[in-house]
N, C-alpha and C. Protein backbone atom coordinates (compact mmCIF):
# COMPACT_ATOMS: atom_id res chain seq x y z
N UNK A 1 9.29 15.96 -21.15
CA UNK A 1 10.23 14.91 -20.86
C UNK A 1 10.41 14.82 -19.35
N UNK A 2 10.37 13.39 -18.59
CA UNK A 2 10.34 13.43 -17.62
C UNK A 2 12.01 12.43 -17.34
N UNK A 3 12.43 13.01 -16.54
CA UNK A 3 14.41 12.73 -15.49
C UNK A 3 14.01 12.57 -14.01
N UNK A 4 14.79 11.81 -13.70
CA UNK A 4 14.62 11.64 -12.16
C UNK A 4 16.58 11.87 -11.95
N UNK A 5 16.50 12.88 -11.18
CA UNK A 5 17.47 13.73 -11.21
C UNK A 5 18.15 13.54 -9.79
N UNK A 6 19.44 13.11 -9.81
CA UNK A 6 20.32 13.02 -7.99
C UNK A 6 21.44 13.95 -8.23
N UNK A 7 20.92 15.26 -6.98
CA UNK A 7 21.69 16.13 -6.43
C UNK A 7 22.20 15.69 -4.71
N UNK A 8 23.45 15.93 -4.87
CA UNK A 8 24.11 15.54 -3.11
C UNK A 8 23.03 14.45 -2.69
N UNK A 9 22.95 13.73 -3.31
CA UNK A 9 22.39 12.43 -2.86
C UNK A 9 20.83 12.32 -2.32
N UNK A 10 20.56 13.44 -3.22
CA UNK A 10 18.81 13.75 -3.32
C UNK A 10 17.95 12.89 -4.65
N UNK A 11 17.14 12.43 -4.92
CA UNK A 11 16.82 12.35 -5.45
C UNK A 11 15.78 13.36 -6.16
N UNK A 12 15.37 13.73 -7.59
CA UNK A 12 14.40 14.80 -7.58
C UNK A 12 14.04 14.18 -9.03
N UNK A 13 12.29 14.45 -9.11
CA UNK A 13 12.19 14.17 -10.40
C UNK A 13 11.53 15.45 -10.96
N UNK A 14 11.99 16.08 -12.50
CA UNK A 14 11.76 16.71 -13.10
C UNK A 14 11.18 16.43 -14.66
N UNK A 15 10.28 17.39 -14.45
CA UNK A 15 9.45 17.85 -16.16
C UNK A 15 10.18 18.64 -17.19
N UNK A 16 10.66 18.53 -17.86
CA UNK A 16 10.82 20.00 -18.95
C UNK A 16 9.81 19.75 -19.80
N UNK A 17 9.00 21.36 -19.86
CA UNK A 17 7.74 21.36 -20.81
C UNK A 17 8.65 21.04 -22.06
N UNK A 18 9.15 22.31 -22.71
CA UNK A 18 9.73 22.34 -24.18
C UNK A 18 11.32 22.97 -24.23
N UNK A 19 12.55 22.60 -24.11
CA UNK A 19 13.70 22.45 -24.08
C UNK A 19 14.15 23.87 -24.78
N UNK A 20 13.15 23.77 -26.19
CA UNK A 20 13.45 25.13 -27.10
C UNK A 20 12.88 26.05 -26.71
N UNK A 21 11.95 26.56 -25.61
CA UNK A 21 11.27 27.50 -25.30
C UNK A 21 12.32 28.31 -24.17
N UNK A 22 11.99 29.76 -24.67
CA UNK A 22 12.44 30.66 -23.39
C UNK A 22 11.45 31.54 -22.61
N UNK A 23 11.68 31.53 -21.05
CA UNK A 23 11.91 30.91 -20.64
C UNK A 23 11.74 29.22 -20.49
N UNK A 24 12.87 28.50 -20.05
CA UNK A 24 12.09 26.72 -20.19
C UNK A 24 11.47 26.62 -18.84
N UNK A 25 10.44 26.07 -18.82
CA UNK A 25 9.17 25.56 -17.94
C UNK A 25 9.76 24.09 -17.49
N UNK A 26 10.32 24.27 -15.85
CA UNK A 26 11.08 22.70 -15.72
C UNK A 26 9.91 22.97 -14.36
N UNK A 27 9.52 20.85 -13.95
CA UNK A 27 8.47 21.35 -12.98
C UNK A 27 9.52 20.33 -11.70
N UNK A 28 9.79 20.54 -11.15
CA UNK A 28 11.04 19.72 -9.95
C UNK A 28 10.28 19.68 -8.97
N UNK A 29 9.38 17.96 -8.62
CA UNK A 29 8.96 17.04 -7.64
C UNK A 29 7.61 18.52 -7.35
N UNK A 30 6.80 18.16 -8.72
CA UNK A 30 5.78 19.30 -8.67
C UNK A 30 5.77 21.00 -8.79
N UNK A 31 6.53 20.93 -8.55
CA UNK A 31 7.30 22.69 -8.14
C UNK A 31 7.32 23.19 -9.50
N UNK A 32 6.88 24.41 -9.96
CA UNK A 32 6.69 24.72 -11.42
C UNK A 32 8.46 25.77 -11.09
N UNK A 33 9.23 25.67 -12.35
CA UNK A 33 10.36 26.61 -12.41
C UNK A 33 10.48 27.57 -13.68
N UNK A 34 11.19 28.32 -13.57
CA UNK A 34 10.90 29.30 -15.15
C UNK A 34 12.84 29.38 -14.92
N UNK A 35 13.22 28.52 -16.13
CA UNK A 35 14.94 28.87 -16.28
C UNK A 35 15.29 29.49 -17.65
N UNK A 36 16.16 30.50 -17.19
CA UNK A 36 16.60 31.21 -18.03
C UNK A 36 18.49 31.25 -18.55
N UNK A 37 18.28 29.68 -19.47
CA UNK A 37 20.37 29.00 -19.72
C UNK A 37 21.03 29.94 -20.53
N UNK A 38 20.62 31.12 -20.95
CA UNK A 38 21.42 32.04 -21.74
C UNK A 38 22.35 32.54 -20.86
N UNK A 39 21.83 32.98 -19.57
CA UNK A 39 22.77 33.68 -18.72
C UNK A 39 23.84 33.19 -18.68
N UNK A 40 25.26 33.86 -18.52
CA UNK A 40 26.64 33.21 -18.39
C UNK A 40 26.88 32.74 -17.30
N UNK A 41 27.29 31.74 -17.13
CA UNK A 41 27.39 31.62 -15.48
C UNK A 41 26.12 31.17 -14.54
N UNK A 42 25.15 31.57 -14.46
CA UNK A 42 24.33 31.63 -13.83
C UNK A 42 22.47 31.50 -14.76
N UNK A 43 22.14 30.49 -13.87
CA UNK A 43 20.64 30.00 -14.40
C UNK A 43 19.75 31.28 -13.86
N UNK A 44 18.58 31.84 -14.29
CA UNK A 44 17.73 32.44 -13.36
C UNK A 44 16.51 31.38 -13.47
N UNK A 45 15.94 31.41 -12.07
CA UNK A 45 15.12 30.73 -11.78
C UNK A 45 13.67 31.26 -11.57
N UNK A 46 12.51 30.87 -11.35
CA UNK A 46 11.46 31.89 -10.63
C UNK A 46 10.64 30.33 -10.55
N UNK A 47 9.91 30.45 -9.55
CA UNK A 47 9.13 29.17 -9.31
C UNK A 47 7.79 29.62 -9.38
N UNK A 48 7.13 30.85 -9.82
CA UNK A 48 6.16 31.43 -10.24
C UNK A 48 6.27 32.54 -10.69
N UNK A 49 6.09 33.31 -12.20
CA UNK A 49 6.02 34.14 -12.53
C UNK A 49 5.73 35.88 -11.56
N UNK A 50 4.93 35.64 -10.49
CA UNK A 50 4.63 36.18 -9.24
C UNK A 50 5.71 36.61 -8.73
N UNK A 51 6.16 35.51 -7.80
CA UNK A 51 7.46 35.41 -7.42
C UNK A 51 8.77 36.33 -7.52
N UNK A 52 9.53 36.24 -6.27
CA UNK A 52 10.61 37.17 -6.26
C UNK A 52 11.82 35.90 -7.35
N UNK A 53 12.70 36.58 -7.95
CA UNK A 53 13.69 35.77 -8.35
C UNK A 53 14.91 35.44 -8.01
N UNK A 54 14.92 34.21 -7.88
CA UNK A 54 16.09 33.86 -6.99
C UNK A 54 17.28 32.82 -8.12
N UNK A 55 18.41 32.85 -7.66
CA UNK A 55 19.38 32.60 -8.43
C UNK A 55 20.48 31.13 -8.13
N UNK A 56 20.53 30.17 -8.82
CA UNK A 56 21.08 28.87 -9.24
C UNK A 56 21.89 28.84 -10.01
N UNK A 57 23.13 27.96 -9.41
CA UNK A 57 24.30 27.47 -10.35
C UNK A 57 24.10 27.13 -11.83
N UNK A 58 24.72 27.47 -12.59
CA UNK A 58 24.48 26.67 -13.74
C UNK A 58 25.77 26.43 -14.39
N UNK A 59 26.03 25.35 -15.36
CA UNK A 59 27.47 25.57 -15.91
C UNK A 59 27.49 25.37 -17.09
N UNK A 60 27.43 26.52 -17.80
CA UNK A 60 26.81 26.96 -19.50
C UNK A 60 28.21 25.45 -20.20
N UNK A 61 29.19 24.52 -19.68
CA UNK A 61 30.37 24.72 -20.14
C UNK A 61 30.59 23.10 -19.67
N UNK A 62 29.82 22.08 -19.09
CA UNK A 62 30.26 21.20 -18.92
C UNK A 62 30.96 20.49 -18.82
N UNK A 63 31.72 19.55 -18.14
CA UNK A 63 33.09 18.68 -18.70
C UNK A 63 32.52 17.38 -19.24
N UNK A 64 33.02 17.19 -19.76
CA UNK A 64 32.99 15.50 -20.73
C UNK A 64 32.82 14.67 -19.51
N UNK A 65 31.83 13.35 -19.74
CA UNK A 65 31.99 12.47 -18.94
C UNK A 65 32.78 11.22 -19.44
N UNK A 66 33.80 10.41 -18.75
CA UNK A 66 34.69 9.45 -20.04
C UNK A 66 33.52 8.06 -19.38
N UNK A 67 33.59 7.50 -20.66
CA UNK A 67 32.75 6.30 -20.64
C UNK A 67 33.55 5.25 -21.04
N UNK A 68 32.96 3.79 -20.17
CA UNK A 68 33.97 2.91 -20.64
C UNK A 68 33.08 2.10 -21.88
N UNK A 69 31.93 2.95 -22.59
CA UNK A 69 31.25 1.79 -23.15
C UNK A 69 32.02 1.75 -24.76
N UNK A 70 31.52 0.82 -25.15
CA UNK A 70 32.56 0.43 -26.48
C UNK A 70 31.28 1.57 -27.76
N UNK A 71 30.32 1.85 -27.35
CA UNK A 71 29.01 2.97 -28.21
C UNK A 71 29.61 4.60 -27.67
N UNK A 72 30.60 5.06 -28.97
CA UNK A 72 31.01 6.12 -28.65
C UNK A 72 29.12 7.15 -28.84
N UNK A 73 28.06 6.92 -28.75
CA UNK A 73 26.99 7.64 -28.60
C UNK A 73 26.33 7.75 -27.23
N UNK A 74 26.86 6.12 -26.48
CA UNK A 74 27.02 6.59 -25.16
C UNK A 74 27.90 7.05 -24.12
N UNK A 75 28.54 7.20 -24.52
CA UNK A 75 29.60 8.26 -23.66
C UNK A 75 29.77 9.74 -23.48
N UNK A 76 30.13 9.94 -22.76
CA UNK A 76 29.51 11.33 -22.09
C UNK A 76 30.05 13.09 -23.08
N UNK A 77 31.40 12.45 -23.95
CA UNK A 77 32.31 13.42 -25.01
C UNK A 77 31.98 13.25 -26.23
N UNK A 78 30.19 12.80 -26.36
CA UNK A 78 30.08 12.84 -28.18
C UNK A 78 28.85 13.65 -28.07
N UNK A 79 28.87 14.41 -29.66
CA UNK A 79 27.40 14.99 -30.21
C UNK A 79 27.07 13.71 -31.01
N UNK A 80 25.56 13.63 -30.25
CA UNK A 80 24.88 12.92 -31.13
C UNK A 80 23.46 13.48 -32.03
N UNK A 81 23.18 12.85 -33.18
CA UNK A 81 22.07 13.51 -33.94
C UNK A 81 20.92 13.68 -32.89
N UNK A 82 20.10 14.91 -33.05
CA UNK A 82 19.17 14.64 -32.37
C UNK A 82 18.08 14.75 -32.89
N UNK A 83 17.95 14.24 -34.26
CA UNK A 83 17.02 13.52 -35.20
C UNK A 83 17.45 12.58 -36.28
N UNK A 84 16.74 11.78 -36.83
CA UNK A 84 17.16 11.33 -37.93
C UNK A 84 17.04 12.39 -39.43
N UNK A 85 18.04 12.07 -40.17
CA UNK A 85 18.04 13.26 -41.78
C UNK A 85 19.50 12.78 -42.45
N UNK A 86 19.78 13.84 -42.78
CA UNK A 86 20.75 13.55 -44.25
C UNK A 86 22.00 14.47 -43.49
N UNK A 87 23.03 14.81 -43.49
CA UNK A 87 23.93 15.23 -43.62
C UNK A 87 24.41 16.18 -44.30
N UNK A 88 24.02 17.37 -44.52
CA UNK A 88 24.25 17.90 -45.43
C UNK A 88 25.27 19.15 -45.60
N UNK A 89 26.12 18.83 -44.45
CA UNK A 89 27.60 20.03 -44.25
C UNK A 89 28.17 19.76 -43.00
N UNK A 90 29.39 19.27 -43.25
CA UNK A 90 30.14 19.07 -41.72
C UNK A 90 31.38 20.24 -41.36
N UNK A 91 31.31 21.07 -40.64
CA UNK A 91 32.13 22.25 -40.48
C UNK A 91 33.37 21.94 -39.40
N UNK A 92 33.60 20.91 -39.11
CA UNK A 92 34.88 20.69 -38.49
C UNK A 92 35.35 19.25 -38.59
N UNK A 93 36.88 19.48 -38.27
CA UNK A 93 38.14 18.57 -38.49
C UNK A 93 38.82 17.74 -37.35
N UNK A 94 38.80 17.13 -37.24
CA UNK A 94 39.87 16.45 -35.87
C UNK A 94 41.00 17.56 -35.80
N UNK A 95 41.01 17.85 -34.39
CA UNK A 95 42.20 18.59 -34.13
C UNK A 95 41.84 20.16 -34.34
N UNK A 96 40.48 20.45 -34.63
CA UNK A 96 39.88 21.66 -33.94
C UNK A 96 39.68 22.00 -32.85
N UNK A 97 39.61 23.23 -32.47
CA UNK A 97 38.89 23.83 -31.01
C UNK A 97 37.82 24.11 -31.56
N UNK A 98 36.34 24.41 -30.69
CA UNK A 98 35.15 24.39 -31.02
C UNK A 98 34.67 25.05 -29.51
N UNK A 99 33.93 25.60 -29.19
CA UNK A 99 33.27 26.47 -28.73
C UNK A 99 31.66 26.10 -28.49
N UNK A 100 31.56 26.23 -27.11
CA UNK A 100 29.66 25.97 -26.98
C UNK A 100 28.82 27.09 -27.57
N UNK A 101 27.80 26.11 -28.62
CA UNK A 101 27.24 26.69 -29.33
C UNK A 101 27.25 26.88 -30.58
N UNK A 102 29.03 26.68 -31.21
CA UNK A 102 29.18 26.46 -32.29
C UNK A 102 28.53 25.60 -33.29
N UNK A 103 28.15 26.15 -34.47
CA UNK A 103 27.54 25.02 -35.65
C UNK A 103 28.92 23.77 -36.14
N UNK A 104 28.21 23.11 -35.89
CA UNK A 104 29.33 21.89 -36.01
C UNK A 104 29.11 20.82 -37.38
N UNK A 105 27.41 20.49 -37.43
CA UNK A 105 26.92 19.98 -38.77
C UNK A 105 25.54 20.59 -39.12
N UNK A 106 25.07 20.32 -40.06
CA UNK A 106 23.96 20.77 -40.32
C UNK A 106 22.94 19.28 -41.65
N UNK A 107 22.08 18.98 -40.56
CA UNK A 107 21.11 17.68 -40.80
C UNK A 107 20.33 18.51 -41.73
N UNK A 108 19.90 17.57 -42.88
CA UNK A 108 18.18 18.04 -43.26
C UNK A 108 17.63 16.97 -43.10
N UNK A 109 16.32 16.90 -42.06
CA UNK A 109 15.32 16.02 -42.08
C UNK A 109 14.06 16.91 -42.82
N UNK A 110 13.11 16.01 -43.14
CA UNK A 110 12.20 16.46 -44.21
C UNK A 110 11.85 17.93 -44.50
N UNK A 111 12.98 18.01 -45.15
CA UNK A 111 13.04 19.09 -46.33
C UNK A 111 13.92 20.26 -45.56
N UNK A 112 13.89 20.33 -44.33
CA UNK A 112 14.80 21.23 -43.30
C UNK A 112 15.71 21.17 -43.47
N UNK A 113 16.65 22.55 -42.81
CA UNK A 113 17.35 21.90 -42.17
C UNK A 113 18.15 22.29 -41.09
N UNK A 114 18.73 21.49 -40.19
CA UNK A 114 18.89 21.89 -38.69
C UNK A 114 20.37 21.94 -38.64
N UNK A 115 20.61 23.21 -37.94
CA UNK A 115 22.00 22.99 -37.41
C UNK A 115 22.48 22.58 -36.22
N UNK A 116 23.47 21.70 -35.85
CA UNK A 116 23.31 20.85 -34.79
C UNK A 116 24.68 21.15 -34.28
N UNK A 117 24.77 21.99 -32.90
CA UNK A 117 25.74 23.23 -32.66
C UNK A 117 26.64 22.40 -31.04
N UNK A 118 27.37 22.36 -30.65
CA UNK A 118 28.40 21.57 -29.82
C UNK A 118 27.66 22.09 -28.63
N UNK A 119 27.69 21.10 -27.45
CA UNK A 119 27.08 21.39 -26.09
C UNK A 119 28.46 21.62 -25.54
N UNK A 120 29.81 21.06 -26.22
CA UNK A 120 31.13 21.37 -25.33
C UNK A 120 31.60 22.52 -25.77
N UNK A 121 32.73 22.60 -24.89
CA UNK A 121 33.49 23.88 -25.56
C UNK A 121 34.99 22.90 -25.52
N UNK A 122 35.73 22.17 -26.61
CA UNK A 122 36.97 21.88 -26.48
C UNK A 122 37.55 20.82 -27.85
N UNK A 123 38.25 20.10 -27.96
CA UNK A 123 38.88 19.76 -28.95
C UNK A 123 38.06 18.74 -29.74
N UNK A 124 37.67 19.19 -30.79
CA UNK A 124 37.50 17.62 -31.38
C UNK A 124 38.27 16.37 -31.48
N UNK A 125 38.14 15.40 -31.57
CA UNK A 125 39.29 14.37 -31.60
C UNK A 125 38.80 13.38 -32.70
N UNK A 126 37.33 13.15 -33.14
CA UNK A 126 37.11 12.86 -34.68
C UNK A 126 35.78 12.82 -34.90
N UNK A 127 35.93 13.17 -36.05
CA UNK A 127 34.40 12.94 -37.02
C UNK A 127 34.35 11.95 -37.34
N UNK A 128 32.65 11.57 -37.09
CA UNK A 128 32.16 10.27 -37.25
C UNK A 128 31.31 10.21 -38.38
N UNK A 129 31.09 11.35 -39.09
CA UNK A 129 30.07 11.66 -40.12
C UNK A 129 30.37 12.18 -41.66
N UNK A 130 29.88 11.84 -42.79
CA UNK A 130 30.05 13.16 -43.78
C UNK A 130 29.26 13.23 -44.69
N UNK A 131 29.15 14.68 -45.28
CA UNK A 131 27.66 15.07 -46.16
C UNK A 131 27.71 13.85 -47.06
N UNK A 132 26.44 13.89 -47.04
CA UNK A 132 25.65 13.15 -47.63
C UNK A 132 25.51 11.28 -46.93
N UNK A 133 25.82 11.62 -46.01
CA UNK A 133 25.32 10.01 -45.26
C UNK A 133 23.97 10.44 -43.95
N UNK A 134 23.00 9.25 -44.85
CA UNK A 134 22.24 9.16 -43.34
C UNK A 134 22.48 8.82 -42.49
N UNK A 135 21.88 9.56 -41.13
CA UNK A 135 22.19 8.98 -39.76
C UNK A 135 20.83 9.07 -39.25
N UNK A 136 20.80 8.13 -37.78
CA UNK A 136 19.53 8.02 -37.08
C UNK A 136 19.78 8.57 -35.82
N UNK A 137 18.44 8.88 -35.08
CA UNK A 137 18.47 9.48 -33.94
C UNK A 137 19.82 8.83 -33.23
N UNK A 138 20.41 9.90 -32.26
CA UNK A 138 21.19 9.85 -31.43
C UNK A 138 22.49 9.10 -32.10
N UNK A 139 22.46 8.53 -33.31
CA UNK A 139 23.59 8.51 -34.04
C UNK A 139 24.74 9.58 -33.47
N UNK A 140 25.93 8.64 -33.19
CA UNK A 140 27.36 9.83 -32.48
C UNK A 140 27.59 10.51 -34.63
N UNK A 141 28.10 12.08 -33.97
CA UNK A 141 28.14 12.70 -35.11
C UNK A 141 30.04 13.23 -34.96
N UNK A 142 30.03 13.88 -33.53
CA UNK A 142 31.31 13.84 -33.27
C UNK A 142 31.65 13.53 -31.95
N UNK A 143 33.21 13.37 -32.03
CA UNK A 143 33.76 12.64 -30.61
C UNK A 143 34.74 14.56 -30.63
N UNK A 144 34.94 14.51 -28.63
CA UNK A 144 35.61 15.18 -28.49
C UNK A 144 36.82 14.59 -27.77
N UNK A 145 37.73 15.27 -27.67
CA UNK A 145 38.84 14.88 -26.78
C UNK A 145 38.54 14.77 -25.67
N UNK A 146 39.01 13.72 -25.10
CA UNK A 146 39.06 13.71 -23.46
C UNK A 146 40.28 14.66 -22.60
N UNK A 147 39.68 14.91 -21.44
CA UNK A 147 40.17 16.21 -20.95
C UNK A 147 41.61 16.23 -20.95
N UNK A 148 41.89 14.83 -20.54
CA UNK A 148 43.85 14.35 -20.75
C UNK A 148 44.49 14.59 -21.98
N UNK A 149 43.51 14.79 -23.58
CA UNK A 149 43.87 15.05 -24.41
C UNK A 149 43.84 16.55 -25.32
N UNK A 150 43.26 16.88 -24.18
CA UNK A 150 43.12 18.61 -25.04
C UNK A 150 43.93 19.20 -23.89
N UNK A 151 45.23 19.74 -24.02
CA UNK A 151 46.04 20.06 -23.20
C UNK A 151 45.59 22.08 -23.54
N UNK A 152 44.78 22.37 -23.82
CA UNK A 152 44.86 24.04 -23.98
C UNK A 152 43.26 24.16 -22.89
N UNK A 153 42.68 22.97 -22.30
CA UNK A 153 41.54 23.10 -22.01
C UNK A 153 41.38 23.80 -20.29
């Protein structure tokens, strides 16, 4: 997958080989990188296996971006599917706390099935989904609270 990426008013364009692979293989304006997002706090980097390793911000923990678009799938505080399938268990409620990483629903696309786990860590504010309804790619699955609304955040 190729991003054209603006840091402090840089532009940079980046590769990620495979998203699910560890280490992930990101290649930034040619530059091969080896990142390692488990770490808390902190990305490790190596720009060649060779290489001494050197160390980059990361923020396992994101904040919501608020969007003014009326497609709660584009706005910056929803999980969206990230395949099309079936629905087949929704594990939270409006007015939960939820945790990055947490299993939140769990899709079956052909014959699977995937659990599809929160990139935030903070309140839900509603479900958009429930077992047994199809949804399509990037279909919003849940909305979270915006930061004005999760007062424990």
């Amino acid at each position: 997958m190729k991003y054209k990426i603006t840091v402090n008013n840089q532009v940079y364009e980046v590769e990620i080989e495979n998203i699910n692979t560890r280490p992930v293989i990101a290649h930034v304006d040619g530059e091969r990188f080896e990142i390692m997002p488990e770490n808390a706090g902190q990305a490790e980097t190596r720009k060649d296996p060779s290489e001494k390793t050197e160390r980059k911000a990361f923020n396992p923990n994101p904040t919501p971006v608020r969007s003014s678009s009326p497609n709660p799938a584009l706005s910056g505080n929803v999980l969206t599917a990230p395949l099309p399938g079936t629905i087949i268990e929704v594990f939270v409620k409006p007015g939960e706390k939820v945790e990055t990483g947490q299993v939140l629903v769990i899709i079956e696309a052909m014959k699977m099935k995937n659990s599809i786990r929160s990139v935030y860590s903070g309140m839900v504010s509603e479900v958009l989904v429930s077992a047994g309804q199809s949804v399509a790619h990037k279909q919003a699955l849940v909305k979270f609270a915006d930061i004005g609304e999760a007062s424990w955040i």
